[in-house]
PDB file of N, CA and C in Angstrom:
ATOM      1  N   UNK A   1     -12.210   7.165   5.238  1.00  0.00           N
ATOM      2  CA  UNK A   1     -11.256   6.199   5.727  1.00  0.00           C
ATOM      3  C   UNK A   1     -10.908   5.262   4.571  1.00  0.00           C
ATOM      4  N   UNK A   2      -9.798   4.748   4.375  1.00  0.00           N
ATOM      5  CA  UNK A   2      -9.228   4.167   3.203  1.00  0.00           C
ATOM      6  C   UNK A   2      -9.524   2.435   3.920  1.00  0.00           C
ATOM      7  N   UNK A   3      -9.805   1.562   2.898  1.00  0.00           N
ATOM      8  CA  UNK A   3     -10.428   0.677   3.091  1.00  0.00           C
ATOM      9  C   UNK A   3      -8.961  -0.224   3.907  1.00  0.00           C
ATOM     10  N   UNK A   4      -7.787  -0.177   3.494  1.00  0.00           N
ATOM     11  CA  UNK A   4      -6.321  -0.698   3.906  1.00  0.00           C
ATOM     12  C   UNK A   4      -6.766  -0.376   5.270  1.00  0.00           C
ATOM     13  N   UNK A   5      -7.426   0.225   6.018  1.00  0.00           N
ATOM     14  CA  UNK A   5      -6.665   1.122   7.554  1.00  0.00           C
ATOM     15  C   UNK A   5      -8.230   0.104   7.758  1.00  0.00           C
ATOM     16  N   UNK A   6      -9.307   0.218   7.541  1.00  0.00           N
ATOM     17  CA  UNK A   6     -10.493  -0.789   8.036  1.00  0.00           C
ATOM     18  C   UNK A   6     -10.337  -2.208   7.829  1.00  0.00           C
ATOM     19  N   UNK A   7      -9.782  -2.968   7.598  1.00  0.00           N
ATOM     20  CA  UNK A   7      -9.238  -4.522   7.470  1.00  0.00           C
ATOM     21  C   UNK A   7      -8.435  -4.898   8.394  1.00  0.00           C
ATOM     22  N   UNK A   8      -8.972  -6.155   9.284  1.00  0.00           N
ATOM     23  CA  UNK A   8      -7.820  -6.158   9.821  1.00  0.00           C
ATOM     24  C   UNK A   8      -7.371  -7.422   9.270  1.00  0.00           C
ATOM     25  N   UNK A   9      -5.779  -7.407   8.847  1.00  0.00           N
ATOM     26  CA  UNK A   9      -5.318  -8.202   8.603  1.00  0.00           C
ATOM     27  C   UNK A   9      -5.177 -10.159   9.181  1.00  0.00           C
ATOM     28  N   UNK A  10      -5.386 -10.217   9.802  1.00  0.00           N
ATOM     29  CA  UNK A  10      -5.142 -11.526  10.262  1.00  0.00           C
ATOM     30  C   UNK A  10      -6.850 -11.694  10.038  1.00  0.00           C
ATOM     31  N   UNK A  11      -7.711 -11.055  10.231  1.00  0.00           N
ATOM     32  CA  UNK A  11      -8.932 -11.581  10.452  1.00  0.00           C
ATOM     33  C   UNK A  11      -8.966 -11.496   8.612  1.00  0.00           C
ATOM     34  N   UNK A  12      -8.877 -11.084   8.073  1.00  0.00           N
ATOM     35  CA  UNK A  12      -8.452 -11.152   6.194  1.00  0.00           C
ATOM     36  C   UNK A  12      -7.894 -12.253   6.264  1.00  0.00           C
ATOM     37  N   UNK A  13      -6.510 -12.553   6.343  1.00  0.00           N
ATOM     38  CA  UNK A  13      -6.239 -13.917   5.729  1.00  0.00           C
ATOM     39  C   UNK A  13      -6.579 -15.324   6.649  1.00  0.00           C
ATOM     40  N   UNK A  14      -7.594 -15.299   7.665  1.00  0.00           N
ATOM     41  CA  UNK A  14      -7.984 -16.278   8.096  1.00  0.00           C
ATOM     42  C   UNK A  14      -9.325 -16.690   7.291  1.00  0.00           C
ATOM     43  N   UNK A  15      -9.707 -15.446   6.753  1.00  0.00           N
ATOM     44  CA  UNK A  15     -11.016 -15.546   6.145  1.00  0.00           C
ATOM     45  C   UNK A  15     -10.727 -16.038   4.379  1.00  0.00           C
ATOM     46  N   UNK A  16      -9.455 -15.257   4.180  1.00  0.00           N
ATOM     47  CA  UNK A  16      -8.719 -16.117   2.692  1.00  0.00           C
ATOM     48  C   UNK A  16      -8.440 -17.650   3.137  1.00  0.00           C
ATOM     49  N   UNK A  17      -8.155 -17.809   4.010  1.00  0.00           N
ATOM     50  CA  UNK A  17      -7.776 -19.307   4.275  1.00  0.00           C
ATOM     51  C   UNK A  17      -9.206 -20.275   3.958  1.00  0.00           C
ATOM     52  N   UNK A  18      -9.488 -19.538   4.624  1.00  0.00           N
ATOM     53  CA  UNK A  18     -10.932 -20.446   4.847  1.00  0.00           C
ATOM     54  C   UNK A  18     -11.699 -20.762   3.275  1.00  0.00           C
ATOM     55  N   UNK A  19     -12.014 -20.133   2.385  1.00  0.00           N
ATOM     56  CA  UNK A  19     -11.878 -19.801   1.084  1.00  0.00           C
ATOM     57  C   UNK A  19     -11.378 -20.768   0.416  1.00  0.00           C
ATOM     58  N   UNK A  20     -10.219 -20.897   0.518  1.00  0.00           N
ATOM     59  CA  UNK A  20      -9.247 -21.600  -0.366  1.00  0.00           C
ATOM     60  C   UNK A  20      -9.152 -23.137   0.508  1.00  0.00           C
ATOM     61  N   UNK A  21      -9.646 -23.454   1.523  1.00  0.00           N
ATOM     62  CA  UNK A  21      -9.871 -24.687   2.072  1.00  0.00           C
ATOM     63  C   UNK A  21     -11.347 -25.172   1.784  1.00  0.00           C
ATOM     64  N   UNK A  22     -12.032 -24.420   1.159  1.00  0.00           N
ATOM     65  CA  UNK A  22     -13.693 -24.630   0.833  1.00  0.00           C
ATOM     66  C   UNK A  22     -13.319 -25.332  -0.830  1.00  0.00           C
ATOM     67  N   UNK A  23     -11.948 -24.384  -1.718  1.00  0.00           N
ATOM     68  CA  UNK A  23     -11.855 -25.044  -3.212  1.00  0.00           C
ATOM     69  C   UNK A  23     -11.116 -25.793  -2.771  1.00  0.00           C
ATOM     70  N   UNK A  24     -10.335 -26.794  -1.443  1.00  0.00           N
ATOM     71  CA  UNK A  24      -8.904 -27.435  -1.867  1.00  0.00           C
ATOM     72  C   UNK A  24      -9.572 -28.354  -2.376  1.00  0.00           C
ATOM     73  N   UNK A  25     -10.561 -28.786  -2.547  1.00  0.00           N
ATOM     74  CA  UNK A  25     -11.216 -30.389  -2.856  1.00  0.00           C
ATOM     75  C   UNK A  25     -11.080 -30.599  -4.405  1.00  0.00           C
ATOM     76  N   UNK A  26     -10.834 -28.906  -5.246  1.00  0.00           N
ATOM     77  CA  UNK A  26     -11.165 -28.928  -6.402  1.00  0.00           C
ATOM     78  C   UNK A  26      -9.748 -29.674  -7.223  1.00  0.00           C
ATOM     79  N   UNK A  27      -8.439 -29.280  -6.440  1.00  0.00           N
ATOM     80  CA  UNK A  27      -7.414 -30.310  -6.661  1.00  0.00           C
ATOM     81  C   UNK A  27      -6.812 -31.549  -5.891  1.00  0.00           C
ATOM     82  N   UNK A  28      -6.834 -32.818  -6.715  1.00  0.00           N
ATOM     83  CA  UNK A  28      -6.198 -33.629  -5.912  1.00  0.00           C
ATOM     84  C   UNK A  28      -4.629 -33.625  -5.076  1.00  0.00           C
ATOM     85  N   UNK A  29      -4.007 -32.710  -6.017  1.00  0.00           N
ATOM     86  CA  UNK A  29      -2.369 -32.110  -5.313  1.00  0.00           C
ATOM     87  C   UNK A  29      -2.636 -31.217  -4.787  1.00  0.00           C
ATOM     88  N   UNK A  30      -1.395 -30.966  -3.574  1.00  0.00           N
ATOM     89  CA  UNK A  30      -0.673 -30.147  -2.851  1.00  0.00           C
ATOM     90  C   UNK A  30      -0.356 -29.283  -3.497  1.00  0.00           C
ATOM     91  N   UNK A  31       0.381 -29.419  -4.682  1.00  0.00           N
ATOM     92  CA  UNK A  31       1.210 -28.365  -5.454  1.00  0.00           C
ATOM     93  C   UNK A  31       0.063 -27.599  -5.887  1.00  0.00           C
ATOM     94  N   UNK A  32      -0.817 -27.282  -7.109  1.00  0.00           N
ATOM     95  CA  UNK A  32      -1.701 -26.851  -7.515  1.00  0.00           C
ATOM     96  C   UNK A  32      -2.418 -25.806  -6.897  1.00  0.00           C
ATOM     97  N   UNK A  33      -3.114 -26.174  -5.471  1.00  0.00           N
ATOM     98  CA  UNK A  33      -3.175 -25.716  -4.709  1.00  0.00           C
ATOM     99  C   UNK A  33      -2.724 -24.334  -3.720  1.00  0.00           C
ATOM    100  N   UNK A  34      -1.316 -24.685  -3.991  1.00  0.00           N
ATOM    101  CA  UNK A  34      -0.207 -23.767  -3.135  1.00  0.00           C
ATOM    102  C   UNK A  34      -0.200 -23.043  -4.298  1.00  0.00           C
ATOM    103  N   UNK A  35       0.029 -23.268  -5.202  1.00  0.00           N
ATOM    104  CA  UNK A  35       0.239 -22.030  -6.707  1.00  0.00           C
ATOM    105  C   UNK A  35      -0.859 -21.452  -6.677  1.00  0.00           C
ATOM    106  N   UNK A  36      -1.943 -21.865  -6.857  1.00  0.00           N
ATOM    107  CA  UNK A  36      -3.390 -21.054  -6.806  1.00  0.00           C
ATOM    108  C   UNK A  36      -3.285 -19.989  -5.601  1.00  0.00           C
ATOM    109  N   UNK A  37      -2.939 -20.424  -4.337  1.00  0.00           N
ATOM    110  CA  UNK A  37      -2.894 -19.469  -3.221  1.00  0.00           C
ATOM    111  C   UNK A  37      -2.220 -18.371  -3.726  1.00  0.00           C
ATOM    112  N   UNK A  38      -0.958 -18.868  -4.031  1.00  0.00           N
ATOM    113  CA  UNK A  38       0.072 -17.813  -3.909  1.00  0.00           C
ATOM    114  C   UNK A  38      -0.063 -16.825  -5.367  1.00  0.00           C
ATOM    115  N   UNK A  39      -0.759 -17.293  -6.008  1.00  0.00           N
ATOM    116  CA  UNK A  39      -0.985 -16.762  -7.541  1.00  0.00           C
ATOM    117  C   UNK A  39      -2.232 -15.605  -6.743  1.00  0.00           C
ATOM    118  N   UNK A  40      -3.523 -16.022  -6.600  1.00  0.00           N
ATOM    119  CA  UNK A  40      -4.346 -15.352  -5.596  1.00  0.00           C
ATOM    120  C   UNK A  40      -3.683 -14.216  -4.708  1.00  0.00           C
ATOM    121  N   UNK A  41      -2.601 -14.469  -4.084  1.00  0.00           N
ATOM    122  CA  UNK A  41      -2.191 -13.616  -2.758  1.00  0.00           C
ATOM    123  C   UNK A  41      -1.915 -12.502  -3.776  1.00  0.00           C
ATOM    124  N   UNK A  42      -0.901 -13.331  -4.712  1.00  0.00           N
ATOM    125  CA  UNK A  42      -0.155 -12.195  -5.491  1.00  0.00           C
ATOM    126  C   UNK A  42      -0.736 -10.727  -5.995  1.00  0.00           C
ATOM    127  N   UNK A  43      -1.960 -11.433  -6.531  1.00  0.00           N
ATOM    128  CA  UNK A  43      -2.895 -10.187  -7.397  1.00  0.00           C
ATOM    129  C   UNK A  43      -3.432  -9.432  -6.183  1.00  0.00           C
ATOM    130  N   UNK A  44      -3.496 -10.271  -5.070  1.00  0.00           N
ATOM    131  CA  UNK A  44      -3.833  -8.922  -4.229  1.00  0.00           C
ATOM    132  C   UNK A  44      -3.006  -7.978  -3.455  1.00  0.00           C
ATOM    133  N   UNK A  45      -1.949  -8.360  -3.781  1.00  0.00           N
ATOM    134  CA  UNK A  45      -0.925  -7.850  -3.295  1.00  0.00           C
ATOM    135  C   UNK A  45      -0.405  -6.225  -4.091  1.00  0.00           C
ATOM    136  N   UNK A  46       0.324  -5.369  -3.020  1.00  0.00           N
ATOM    137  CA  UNK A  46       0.524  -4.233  -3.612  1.00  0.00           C
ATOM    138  C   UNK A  46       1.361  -4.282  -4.295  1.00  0.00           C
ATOM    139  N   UNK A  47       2.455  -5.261  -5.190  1.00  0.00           N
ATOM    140  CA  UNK A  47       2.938  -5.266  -6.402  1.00  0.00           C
ATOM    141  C   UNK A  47       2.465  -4.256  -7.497  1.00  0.00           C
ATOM    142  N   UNK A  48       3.523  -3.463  -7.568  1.00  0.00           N
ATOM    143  CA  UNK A  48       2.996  -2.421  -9.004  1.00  0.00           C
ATOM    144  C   UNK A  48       3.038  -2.981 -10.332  1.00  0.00           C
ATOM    145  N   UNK A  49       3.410  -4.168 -10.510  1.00  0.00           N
ATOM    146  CA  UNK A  49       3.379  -4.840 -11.656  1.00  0.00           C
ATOM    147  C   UNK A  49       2.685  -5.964 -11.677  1.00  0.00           C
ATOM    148  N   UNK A  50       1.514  -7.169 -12.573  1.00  0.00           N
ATOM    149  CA  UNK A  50       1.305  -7.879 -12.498  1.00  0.00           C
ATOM    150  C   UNK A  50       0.447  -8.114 -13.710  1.00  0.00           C
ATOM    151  N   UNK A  51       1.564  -8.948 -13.989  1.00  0.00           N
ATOM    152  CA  UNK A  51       1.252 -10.125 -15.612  1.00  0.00           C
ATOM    153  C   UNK A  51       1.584 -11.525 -15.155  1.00  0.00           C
ATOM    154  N   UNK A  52       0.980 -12.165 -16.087  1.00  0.00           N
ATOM    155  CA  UNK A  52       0.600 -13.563 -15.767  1.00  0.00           C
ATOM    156  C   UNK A  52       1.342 -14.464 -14.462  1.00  0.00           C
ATOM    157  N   UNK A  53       2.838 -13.813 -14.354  1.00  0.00           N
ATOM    158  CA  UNK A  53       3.623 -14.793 -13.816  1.00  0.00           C
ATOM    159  C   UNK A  53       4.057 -13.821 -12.194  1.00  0.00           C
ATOM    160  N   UNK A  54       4.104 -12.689 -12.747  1.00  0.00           N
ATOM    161  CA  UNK A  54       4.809 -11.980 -11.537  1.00  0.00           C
ATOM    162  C   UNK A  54       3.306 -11.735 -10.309  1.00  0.00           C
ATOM    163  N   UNK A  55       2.252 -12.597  -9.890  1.00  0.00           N
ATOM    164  CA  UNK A  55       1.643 -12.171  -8.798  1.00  0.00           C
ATOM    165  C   UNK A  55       2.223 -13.785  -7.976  1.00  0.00           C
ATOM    166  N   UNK A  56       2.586 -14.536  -8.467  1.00  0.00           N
ATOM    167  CA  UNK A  56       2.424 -16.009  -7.810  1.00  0.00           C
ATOM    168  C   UNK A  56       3.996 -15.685  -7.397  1.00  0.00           C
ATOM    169  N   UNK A  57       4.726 -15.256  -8.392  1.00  0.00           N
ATOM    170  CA  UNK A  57       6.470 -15.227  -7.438  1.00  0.00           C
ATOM    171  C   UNK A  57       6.213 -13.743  -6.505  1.00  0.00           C
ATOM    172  N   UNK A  58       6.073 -13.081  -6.765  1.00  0.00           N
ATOM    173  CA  UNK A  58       5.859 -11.882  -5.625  1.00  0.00           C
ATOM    174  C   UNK A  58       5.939 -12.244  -4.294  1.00  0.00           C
ATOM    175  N   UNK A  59       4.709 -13.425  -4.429  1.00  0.00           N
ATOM    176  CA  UNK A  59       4.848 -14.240  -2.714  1.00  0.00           C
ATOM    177  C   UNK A  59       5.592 -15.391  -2.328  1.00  0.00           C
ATOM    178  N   UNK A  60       5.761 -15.957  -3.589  1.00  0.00           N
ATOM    179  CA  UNK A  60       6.601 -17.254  -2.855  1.00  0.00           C
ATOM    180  C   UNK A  60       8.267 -16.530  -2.953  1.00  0.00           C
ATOM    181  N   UNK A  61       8.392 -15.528  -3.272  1.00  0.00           N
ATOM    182  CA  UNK A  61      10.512 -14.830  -3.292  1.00  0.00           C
ATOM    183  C   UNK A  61      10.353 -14.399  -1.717  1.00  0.00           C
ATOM    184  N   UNK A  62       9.100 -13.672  -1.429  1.00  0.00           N
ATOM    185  CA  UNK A  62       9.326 -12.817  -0.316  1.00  0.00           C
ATOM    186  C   UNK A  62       9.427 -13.896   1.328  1.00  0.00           C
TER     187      UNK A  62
END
């Protein structure tokens, strides 16, 4: 079984949430924060390309 088909999604990014609300303390901004997520989402994301910049826009275009 391919690990994609055993995940379930919402129970994944409630558990990413949770994660990234355990580091928010590590920045005092909002902004920082939201880039880290979305930089994070990015690389895990099935994007066939990803260098420095293209995992953080991947998610915030879509």
């Amino acid at each position: 079984m391919a690990a994609g088909h055993s995940v379930d999604p919402a129970r994944w990014l409630a558990t990413f949430d949770q994660v990234m609300a355990r580091i928010a303390g590590r920045s005092g901004r909002v902004e920082p924060r939201a880039s880290a997520r979305a930089y994070l989402l990015g690389l895990l994301s099935k994007a066939e390309r990803k260098n420095c910049w293209q995992p953080g826009r991947t998610v915030t275009s879509a």
